[in-house]
Structures are given as C-alpha cells and as structure tokens.
Protein backbone atom coordinates (compact mmCIF):
# COMPACT_ATOMS: atom_id res chain seq x y z
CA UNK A 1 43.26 59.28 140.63
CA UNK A 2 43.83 62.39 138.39
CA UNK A 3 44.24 65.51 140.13
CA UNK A 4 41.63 68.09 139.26
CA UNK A 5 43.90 70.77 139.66
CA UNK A 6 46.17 69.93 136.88
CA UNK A 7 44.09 70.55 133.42
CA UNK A 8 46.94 68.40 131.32
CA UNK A 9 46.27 65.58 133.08
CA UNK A 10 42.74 65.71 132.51
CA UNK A 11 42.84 66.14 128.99
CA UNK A 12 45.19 63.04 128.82
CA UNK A 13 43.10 60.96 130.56
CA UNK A 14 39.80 61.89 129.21
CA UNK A 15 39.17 59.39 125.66
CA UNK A 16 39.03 61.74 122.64
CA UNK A 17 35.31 61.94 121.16
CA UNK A 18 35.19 59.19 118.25
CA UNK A 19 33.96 61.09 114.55
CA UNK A 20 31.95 59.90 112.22
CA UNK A 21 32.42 59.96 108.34
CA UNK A 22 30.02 62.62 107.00
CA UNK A 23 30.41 62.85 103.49
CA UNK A 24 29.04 59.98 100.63
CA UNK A 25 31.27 57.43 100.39
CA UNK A 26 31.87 54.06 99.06
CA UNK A 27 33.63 51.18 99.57
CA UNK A 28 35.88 50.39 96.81
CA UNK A 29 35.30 46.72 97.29
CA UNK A 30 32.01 46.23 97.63
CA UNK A 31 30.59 49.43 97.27
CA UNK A 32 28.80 49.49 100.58
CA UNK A 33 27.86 53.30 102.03
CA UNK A 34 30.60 54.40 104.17
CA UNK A 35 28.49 57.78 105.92
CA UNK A 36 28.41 57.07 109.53
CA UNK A 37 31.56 54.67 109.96
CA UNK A 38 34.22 55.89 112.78
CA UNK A 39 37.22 57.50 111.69
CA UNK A 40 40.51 55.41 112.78
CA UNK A 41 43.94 57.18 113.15
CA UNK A 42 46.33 54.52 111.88
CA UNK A 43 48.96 54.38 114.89
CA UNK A 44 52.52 53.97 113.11
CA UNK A 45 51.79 56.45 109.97
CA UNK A 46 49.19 58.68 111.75
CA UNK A 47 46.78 57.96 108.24
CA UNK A 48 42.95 58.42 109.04
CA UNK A 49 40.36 55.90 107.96
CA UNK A 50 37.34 53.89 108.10
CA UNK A 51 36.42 50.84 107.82
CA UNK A 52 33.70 49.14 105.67
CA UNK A 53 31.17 48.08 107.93
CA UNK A 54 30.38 45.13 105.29
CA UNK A 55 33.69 43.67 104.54
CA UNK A 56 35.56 45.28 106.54
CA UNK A 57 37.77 46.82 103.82
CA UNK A 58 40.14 50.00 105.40
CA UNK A 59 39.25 53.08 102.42
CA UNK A 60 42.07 55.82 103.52
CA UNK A 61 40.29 59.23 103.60
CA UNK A 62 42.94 61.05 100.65
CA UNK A 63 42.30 58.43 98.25
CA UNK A 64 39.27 60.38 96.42
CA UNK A 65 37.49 63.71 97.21
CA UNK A 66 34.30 63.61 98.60
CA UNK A 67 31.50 63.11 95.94
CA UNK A 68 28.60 64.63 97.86
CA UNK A 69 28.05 67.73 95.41
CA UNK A 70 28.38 65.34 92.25
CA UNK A 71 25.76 63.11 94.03
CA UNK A 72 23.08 65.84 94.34
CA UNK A 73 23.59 66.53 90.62
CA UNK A 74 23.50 62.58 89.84
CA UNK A 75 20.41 62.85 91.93
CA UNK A 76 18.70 65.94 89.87
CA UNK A 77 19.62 64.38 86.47
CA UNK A 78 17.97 61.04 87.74
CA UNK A 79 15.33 62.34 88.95
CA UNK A 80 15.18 64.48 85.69
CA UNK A 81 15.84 61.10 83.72
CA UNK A 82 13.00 59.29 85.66
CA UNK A 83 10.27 61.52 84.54
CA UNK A 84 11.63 61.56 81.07
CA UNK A 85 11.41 57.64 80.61
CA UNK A 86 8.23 57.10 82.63
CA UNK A 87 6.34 59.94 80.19
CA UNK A 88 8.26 57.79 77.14
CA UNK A 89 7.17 54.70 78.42
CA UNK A 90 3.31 55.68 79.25
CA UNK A 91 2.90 57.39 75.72
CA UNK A 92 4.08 54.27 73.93
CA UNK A 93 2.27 52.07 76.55
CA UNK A 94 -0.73 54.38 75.03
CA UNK A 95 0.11 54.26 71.87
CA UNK A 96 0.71 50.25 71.58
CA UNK A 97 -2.99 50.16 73.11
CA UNK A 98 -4.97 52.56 70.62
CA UNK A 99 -2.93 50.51 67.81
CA UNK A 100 -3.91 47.21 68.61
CA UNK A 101 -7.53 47.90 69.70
CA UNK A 102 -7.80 49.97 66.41
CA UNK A 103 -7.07 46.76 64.75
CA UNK A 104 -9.34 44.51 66.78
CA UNK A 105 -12.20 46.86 65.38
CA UNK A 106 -10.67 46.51 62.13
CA UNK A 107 -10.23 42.83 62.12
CA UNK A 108 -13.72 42.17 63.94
CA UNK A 109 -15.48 44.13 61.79
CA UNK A 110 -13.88 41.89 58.78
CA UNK A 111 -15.24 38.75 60.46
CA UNK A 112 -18.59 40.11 61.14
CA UNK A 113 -19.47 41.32 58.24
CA UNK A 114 -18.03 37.77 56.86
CA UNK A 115 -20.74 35.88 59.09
CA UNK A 116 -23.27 38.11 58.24
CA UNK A 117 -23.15 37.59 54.63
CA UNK A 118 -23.21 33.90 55.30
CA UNK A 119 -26.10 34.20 57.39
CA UNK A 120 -27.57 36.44 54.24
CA UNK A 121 -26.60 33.43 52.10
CA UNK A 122 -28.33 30.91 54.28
CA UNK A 123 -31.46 32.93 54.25
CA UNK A 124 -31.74 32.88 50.19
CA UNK A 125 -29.78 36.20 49.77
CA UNK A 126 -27.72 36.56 46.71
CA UNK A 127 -23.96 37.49 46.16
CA UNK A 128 -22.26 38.80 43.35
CA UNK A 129 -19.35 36.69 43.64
CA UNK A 130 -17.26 39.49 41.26
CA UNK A 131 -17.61 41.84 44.60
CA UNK A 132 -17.54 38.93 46.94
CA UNK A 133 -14.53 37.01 46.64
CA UNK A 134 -14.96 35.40 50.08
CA UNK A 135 -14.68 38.93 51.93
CA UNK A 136 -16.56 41.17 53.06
CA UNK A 137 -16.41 44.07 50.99
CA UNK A 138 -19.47 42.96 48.92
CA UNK A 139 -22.09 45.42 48.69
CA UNK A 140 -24.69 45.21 51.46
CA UNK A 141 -28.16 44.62 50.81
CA UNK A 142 -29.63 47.78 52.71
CA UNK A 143 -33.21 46.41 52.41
CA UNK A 144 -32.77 42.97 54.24
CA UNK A 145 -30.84 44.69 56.54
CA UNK A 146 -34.01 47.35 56.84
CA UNK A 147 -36.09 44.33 57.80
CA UNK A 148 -36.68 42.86 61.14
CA UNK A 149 -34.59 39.83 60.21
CA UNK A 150 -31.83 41.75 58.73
CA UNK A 151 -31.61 43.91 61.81
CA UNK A 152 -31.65 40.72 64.22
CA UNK A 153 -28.73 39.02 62.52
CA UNK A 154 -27.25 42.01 62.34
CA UNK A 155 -27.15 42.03 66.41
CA UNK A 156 -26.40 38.19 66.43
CA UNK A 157 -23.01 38.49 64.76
CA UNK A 158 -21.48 40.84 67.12
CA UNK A 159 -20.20 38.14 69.52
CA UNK A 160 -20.20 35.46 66.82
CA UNK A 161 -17.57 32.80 67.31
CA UNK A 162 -15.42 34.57 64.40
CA UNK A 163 -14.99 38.04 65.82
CA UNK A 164 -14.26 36.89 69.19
CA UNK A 165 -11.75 35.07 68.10
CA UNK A 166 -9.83 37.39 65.92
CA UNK A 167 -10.49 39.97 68.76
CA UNK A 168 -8.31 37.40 71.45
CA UNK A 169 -5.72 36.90 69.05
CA UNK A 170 -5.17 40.63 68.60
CA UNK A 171 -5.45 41.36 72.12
CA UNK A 172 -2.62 38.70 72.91
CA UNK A 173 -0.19 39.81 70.39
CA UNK A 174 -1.09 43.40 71.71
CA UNK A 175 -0.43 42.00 75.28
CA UNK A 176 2.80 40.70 74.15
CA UNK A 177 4.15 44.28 72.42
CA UNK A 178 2.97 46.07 75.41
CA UNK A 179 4.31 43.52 77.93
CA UNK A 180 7.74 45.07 78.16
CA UNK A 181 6.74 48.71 78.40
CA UNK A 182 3.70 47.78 81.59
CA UNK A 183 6.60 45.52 83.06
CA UNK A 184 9.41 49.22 82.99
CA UNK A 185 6.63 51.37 84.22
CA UNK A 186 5.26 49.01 86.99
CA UNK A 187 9.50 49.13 87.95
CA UNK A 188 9.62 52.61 87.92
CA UNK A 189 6.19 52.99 89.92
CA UNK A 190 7.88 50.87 93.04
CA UNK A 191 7.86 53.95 95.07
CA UNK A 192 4.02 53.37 95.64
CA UNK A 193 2.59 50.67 97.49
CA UNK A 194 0.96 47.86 95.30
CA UNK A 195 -2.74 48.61 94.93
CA UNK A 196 -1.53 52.23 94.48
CA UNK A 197 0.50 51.72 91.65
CA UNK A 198 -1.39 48.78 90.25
CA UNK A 199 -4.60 51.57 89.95
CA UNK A 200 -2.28 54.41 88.78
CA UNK A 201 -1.07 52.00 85.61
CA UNK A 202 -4.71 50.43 84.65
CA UNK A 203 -5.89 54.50 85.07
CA UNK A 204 -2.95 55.40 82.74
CA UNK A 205 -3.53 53.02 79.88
CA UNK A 206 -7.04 52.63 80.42
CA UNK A 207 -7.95 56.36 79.61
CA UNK A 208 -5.55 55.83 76.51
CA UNK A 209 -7.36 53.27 75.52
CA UNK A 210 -10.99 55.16 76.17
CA UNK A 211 -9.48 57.78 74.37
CA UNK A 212 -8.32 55.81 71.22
CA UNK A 213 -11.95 54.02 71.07
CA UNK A 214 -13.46 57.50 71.12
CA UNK A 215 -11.20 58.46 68.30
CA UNK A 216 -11.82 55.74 66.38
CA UNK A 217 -15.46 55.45 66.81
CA UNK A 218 -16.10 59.27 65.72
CA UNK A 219 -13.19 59.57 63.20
CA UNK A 220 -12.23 56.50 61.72
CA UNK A 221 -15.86 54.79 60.90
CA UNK A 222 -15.88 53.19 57.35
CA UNK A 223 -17.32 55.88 55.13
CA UNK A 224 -18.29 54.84 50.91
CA UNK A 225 -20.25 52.76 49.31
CA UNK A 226 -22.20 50.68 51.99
CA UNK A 227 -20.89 47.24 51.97
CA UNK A 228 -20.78 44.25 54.08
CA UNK A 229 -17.71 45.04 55.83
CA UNK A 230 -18.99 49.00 56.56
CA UNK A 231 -22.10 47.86 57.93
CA UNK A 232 -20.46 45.47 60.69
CA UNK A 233 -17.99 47.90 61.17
CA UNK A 234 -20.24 50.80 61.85
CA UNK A 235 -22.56 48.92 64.06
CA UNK A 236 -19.92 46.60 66.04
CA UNK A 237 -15.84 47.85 65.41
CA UNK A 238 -16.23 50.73 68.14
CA UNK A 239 -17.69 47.95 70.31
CA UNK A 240 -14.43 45.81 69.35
CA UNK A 241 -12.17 48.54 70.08
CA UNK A 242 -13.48 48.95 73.61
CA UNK A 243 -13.31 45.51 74.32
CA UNK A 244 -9.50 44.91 72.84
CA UNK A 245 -8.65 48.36 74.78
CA UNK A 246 -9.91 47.29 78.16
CA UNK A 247 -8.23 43.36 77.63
CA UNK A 248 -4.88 45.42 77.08
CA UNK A 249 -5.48 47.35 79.84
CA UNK A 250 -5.72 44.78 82.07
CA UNK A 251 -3.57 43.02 81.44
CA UNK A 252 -0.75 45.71 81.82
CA UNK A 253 -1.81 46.46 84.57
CA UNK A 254 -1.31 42.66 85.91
CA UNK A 255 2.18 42.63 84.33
CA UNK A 256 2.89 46.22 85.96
CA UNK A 257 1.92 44.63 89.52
CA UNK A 258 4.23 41.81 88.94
CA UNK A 259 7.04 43.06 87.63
CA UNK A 260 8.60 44.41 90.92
CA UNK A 261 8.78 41.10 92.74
CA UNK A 262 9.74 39.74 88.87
CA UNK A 263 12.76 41.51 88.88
CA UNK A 264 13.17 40.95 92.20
CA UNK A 265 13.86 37.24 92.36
CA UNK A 266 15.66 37.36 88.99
CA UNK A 267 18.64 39.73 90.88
CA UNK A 268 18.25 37.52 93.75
CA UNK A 269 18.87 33.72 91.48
CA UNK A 270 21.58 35.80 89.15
CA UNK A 271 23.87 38.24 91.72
CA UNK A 272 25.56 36.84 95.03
CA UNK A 273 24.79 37.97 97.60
CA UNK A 274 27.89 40.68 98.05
CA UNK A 275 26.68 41.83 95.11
CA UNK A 276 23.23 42.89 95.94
CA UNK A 277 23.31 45.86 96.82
CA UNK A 278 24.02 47.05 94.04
CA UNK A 279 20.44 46.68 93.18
CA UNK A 280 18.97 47.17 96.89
CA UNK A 281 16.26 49.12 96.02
CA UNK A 282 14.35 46.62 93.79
CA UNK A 283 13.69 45.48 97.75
CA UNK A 284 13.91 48.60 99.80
CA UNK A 285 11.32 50.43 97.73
CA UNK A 286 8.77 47.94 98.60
CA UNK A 287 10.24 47.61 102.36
CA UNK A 288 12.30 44.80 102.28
CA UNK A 289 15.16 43.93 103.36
CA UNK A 290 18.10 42.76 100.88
CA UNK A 291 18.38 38.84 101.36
CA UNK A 292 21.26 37.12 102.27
CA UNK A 293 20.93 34.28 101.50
C-alpha cells in the first residue's frame, strides 16, 4: 500500500487523466471525425496520437494544424452558398412554371377557338377560308357568339377533348423541365421534416404560379381584331393557365418530397459502405442512421 505521507509516490501510482482530441479532425483514411478520440503517447518515440475510431487508422497529432477556424469559415460560406442556390433554384422553379402555364393558355386557347369554329361550321356558319386556313385566327362572328347558342358553345369548348389534351402535354413537358430544379430544392429543404417541406415547396411554386396566371390574365389577353382564337383565349386561356400552373405545382411538389429518400438509395446502391459518410447527411438530416450494409 502507498504511503500517504510520501506525495511522489502518490502521483506515481495514481493513472494520469486520459484527454480527449478537441479540435476538427479527420481521418486521412476514411475521413471519419476524429473530436472526442483519446490521445495515445506512443511508448518508444514519446509521439502523441489518436486513433480512428472507424478503422482504426493512428493520425499523429503534427501531421496538419488544426482546421477548426477554416471550418467555421467553410461553414459561413456554405451556409452563404445554400441560400444563394435555394433563391436560384426557387426563381427558376418559378419561372419554368409561369412559362409553361403561359403556354398552356396559349396552346388551349388555339384548340378552343379551333373547336369552336367547327362547332360554328356544323351549325351552318360560314368561313372565309383566305382567313381560315385550318386555324383559328379567322375572324369571329360576334353576332352568333351574341346569341344564346353562340354563348353556350362558347362554354362547351372549354374542357373540349382538344384543349385538355394540349393542356396535359404541356403540363408534362413542363413537369419534365422543372423536375430537376423541385428534385435540388426538395434536397436542400431536408432540414425540415416531410410534410413541412413538402408544404413549403407546393407554397413556393404555387404562389409563382398564381402570380404568373394573374399576370397573364390582366396583361397578356389577346388584344386586335376579334377573331376566333381571341375570343377562346379571352374567355378560357386564364382558365388554362391556372390549371397548367397548379398541375406543375403539384407535381414539384411530389418530386420535391421524393427526392430525399431518391438520393438516398442511389448513394446507398453506388458508394460502399466505408464510403458513406461522406454523404451522411442525405440520412442524418431526416434522422437516420447511415446503413451498413
């Protein structure tokens, strides 16, 4: 047993307090955080150093200075970065959405004022074929469409089988352009749980896209000589618009919800498992664990 009275002995046989590593480190092999690992005095050269709690690779503590102040400023130009690209990407997002659902009222209005003409033609109306020349930029007959037939086929081609259909095939190649950009922001927008960010990106692009129908509706209607194409336009495109605008919207806002667990199990089939962590927090942010297997 030690004696009390002799302090040297008591200091020899008392076990030193183990340290911790403090400042941001990396393994060099598998670049695994090294804050928090025990510091280990080599025994025949005296060299300190820790060991990788995830390979087990010794990283000697001279080898490289401690990178804690040029993390904080990695950390400020990210975060710097991240707003940048996320205001990028929602303004495009936006801007994609008032294109395409400018063109579905564009498009529709085309194809309604087509079947309206048609349905003028059925109903004994005459063309001048000059003006016609199978679209619809014909001039309108203002006093059938004065009359209470005129006015009810006027209503019946809105959702005519021609407008809908050009109105879907706008909407998917706008759902196509705008896939990418819904798919970077839903990414970026991991730090909120699902329903959260799944609301925050449908509120995003669907205000763009109430704002674009808005804009077009009050100052892009057809203006001239009345035609067949300005009458269907007048009458149905802002209705088009709204329609193509909320389609888009929705459906960016089902590829933003997806896209996290997307890229998700694409790291997980293409990087090892050692390699990982490199992109950990495609699982972390939504609080999961990195797999393993």
């Amino acid at each position: 047993m030690n004696d009390p009275s002799n302090p040297e002995a008591v200091r020899a046989s008392t076990p030193a307090p183990t340290e911790t590593l403090m400042g941001d480190r990396l393994c060099m092999k598998c670049m695994h955080p090294l804050v928090g690992s025990p510091i280990t005095r080599d025994a025949p050269t005296g060299l300190l150093y820790v060991r990788c709690g995830e390979c087990g690779t010794p990283s000697a503590l001279f080898e490289y200075p401690t990178v804690g102040p040029w993390i904080k400023r990695m950390k400020s130009v990210a975060a710097a970065s991240f707003i940048a690209i996320a205001l990028i990407v929602t303004l495009v997002a936006g801007g994609v959405t008032f294109g395409f659902s400018l063109g579905a009222g564009e498009v529709g209005g085309e194809s309604a004022g087509v079947v309206l003409v048609e349905r003028y033609r059925e109903l004994g109306g005459k063309v001048d074929d000059q003006t016609w020349s199978g679209s619809a930029w014909g001039q309108a007959d203002l006093k059938w469409l004065d009359t209470d037939a005129g006015r009810r086929e006027l209503a019946a081609v809105r959702w005519s089988a021609g407008p809908i259909l050009m109105i879907l095939t706008m909407c998917v190649i706008g759902s196509l352009v705008l896939a990418p950009f819904a798919a970077t922001l839903g990414i970026m927008l991991m730090r909120r749980p699902l329903p959260q960010r799944a609301l925050f990106t449908a509120t995003i692009l669907g205000a763009a896209a109430v704002a674009a129908m808005l804009f077009a509706s009050v100052m892009l209607a057809p203006r001239g000589a009345p035609s067949w194409y300005t009458v269907a336009k007048t009458h149905h495109g802002a209705a088009y618009s709204l329609c193509a605008g909320s389609l888009l919207a929705l459906s960016a806002a089902a590829v933003a919800t997806v896209a996290p667990r997307m890229a998700a199990a694409l790291a997980r089939f293409v990087l090892p498992p050692s390699d990982r962590r490199l992109v950990a927090w495609l699982w972390e942010w939504r609080g999961k664990a990195v797999p393993r297997d």
